[in-house]
C-alpha atoms as a PDB file:
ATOM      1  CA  UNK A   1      -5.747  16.083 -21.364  1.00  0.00           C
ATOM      2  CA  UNK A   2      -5.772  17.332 -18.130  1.00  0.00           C
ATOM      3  CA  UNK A   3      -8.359  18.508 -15.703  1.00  0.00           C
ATOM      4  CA  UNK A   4     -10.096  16.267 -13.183  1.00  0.00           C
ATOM      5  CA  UNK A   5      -8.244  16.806  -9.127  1.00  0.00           C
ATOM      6  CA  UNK A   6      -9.877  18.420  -6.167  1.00  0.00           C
ATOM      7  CA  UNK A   7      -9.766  15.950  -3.699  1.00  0.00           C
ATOM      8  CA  UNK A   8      -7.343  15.965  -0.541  1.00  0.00           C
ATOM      9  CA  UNK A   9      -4.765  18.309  -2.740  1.00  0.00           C
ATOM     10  CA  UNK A  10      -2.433  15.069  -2.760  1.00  0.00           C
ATOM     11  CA  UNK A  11      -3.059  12.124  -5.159  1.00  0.00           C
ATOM     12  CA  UNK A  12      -3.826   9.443  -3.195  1.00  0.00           C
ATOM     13  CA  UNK A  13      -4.042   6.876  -6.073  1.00  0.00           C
ATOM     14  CA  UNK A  14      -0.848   7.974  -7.631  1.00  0.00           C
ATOM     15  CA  UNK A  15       1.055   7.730  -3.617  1.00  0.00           C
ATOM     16  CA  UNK A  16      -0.965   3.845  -3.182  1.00  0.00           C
ATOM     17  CA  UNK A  17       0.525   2.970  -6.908  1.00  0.00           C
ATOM     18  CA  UNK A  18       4.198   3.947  -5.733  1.00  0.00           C
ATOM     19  CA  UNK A  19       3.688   2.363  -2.598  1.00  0.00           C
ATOM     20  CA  UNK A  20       2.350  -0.883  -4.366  1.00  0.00           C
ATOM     21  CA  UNK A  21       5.331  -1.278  -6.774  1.00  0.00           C
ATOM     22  CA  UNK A  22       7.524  -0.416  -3.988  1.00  0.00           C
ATOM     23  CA  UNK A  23       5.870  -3.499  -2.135  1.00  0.00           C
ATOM     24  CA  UNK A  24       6.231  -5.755  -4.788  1.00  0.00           C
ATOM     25  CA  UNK A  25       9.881  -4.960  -5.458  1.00  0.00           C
ATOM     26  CA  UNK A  26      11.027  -5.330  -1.960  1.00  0.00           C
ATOM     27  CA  UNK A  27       8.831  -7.799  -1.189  1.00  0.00           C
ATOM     28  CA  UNK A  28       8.316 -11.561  -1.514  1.00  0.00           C
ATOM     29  CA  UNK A  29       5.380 -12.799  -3.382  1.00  0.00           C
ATOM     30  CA  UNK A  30       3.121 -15.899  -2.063  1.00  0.00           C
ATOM     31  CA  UNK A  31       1.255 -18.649  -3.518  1.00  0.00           C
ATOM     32  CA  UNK A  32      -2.175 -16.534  -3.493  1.00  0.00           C
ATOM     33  CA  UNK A  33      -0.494 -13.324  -5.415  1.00  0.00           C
ATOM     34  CA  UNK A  34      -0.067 -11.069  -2.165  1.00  0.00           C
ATOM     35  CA  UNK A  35       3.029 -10.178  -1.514  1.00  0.00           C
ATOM     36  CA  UNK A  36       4.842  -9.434   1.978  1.00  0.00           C
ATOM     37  CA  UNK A  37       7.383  -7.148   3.378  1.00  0.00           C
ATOM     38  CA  UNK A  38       8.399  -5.728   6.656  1.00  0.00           C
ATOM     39  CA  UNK A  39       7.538  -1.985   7.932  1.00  0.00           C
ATOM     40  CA  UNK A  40      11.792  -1.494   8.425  1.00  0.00           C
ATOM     41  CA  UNK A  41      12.314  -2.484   4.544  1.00  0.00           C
ATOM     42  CA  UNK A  42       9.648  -0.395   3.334  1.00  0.00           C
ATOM     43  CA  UNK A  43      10.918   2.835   5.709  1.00  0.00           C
ATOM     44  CA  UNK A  44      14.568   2.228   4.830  1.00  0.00           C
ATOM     45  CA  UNK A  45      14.452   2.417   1.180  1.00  0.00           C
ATOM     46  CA  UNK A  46      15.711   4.833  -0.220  1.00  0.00           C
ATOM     47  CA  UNK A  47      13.638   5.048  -3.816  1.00  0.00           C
ATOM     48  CA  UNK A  48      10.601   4.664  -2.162  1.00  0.00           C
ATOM     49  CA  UNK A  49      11.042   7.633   0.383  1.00  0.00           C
ATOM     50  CA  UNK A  50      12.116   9.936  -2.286  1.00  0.00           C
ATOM     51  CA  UNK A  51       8.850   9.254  -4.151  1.00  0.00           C
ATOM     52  CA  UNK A  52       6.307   9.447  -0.956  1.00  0.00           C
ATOM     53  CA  UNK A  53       6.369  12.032   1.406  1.00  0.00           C
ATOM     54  CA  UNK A  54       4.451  10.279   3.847  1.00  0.00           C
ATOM     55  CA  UNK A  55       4.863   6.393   4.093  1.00  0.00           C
ATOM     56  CA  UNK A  56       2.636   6.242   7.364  1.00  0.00           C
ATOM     57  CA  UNK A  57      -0.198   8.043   6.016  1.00  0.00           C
ATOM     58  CA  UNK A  58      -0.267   6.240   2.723  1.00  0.00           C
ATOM     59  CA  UNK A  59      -0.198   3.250   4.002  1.00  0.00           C
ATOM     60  CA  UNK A  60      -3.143   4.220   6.165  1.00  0.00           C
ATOM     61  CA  UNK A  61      -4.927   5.613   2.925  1.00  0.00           C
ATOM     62  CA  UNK A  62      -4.239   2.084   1.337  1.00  0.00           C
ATOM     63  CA  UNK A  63      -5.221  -0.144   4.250  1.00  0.00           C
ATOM     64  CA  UNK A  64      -8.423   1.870   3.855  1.00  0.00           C
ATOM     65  CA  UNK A  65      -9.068   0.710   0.615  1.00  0.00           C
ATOM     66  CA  UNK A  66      -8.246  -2.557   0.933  1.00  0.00           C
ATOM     67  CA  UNK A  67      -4.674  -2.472  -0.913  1.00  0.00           C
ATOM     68  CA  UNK A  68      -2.666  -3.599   2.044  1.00  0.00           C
ATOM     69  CA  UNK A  69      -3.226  -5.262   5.111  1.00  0.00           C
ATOM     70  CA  UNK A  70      -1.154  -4.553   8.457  1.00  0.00           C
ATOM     71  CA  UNK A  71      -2.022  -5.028  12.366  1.00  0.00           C
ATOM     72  CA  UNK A  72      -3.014  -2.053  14.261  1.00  0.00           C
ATOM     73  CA  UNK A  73      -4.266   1.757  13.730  1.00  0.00           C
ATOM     74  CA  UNK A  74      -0.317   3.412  12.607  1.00  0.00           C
ATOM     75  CA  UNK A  75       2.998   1.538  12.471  1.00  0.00           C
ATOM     76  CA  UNK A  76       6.027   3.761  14.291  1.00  0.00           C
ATOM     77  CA  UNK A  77       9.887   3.958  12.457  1.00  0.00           C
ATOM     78  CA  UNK A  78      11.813   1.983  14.525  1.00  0.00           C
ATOM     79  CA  UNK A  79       8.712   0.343  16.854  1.00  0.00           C
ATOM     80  CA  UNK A  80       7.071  -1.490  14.030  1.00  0.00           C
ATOM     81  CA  UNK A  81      10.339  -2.504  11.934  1.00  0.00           C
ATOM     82  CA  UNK A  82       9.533  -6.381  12.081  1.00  0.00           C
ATOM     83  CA  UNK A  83       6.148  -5.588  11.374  1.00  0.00           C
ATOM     84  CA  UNK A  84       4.614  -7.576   8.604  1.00  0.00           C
ATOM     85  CA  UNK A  85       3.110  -5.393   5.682  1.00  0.00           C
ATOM     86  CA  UNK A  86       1.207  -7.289   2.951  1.00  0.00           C
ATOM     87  CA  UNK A  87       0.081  -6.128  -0.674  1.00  0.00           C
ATOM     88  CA  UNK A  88      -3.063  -8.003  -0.867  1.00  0.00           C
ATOM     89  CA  UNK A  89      -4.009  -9.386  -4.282  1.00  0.00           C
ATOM     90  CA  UNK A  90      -5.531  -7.421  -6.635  1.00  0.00           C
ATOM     91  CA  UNK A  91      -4.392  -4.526  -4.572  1.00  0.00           C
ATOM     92  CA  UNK A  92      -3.644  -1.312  -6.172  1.00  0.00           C
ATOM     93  CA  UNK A  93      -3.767  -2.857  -9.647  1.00  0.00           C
ATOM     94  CA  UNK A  94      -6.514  -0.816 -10.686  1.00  0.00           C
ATOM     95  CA  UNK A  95     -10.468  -2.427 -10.568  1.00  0.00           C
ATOM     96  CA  UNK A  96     -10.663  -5.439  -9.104  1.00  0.00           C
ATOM     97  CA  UNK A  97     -13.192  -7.433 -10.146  1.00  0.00           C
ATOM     98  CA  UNK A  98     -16.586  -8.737  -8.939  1.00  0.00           C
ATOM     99  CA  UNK A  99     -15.618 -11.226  -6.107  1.00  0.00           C
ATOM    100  CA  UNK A 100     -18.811 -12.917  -6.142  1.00  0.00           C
ATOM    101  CA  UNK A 101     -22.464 -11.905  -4.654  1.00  0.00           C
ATOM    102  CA  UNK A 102     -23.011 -11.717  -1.465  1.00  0.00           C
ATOM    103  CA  UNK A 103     -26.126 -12.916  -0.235  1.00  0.00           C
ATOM    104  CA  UNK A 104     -26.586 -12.347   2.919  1.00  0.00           C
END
């Protein structure tokens, strides 16, 4: 196989997919299938910070698309620890699906 890139140089898919399972194995899943962690867990661990070299920024990239969901533009080390970060549902599992038309 092979081929395919250009783009930003970095693969933004591939950083949102570590980021998600990273979520979901630090995290604690809800009733509705999104599940929630704090900033200071997410910047602490170890695994995860080996795999991404930029937490902020991918977590900006994913907010983008709609994979997570935070308050505010950029979340700061230290500043933002108790800051909620949730892994919506659906999020970063590859197509969602058609949620409905929307009339409007």
């Amino acid at each position: 196989g092979g081929g395919g890139g250009g783009g930003s140089g970095l693969n933004i898919d591939h950083e949102i997919g570590v980021l998600s399972s990273g979520i979901r194995r630090l995290g604690a899943q809800k009733a509705d299938g999104s599940v929630v962690v704090t900033f200071g867990e997410l910047f602490d661990d170890d695994q995860l910070a080996g795999q991404l070299e930029a937490l902020v920024g991918t977590l900006k990239s994913a907010k983008k698309k709609g994979v997570v969901s935070f308050p505010g533009e950029v979340l700061l080390q230290g500043a933002h620890n108790d800051v909620e970060v949730v892994l919506l549902p659906g999020g970063g599992g590859g197509g969602g699906g058609y949620n409905g038309g929307d009339d409007s």
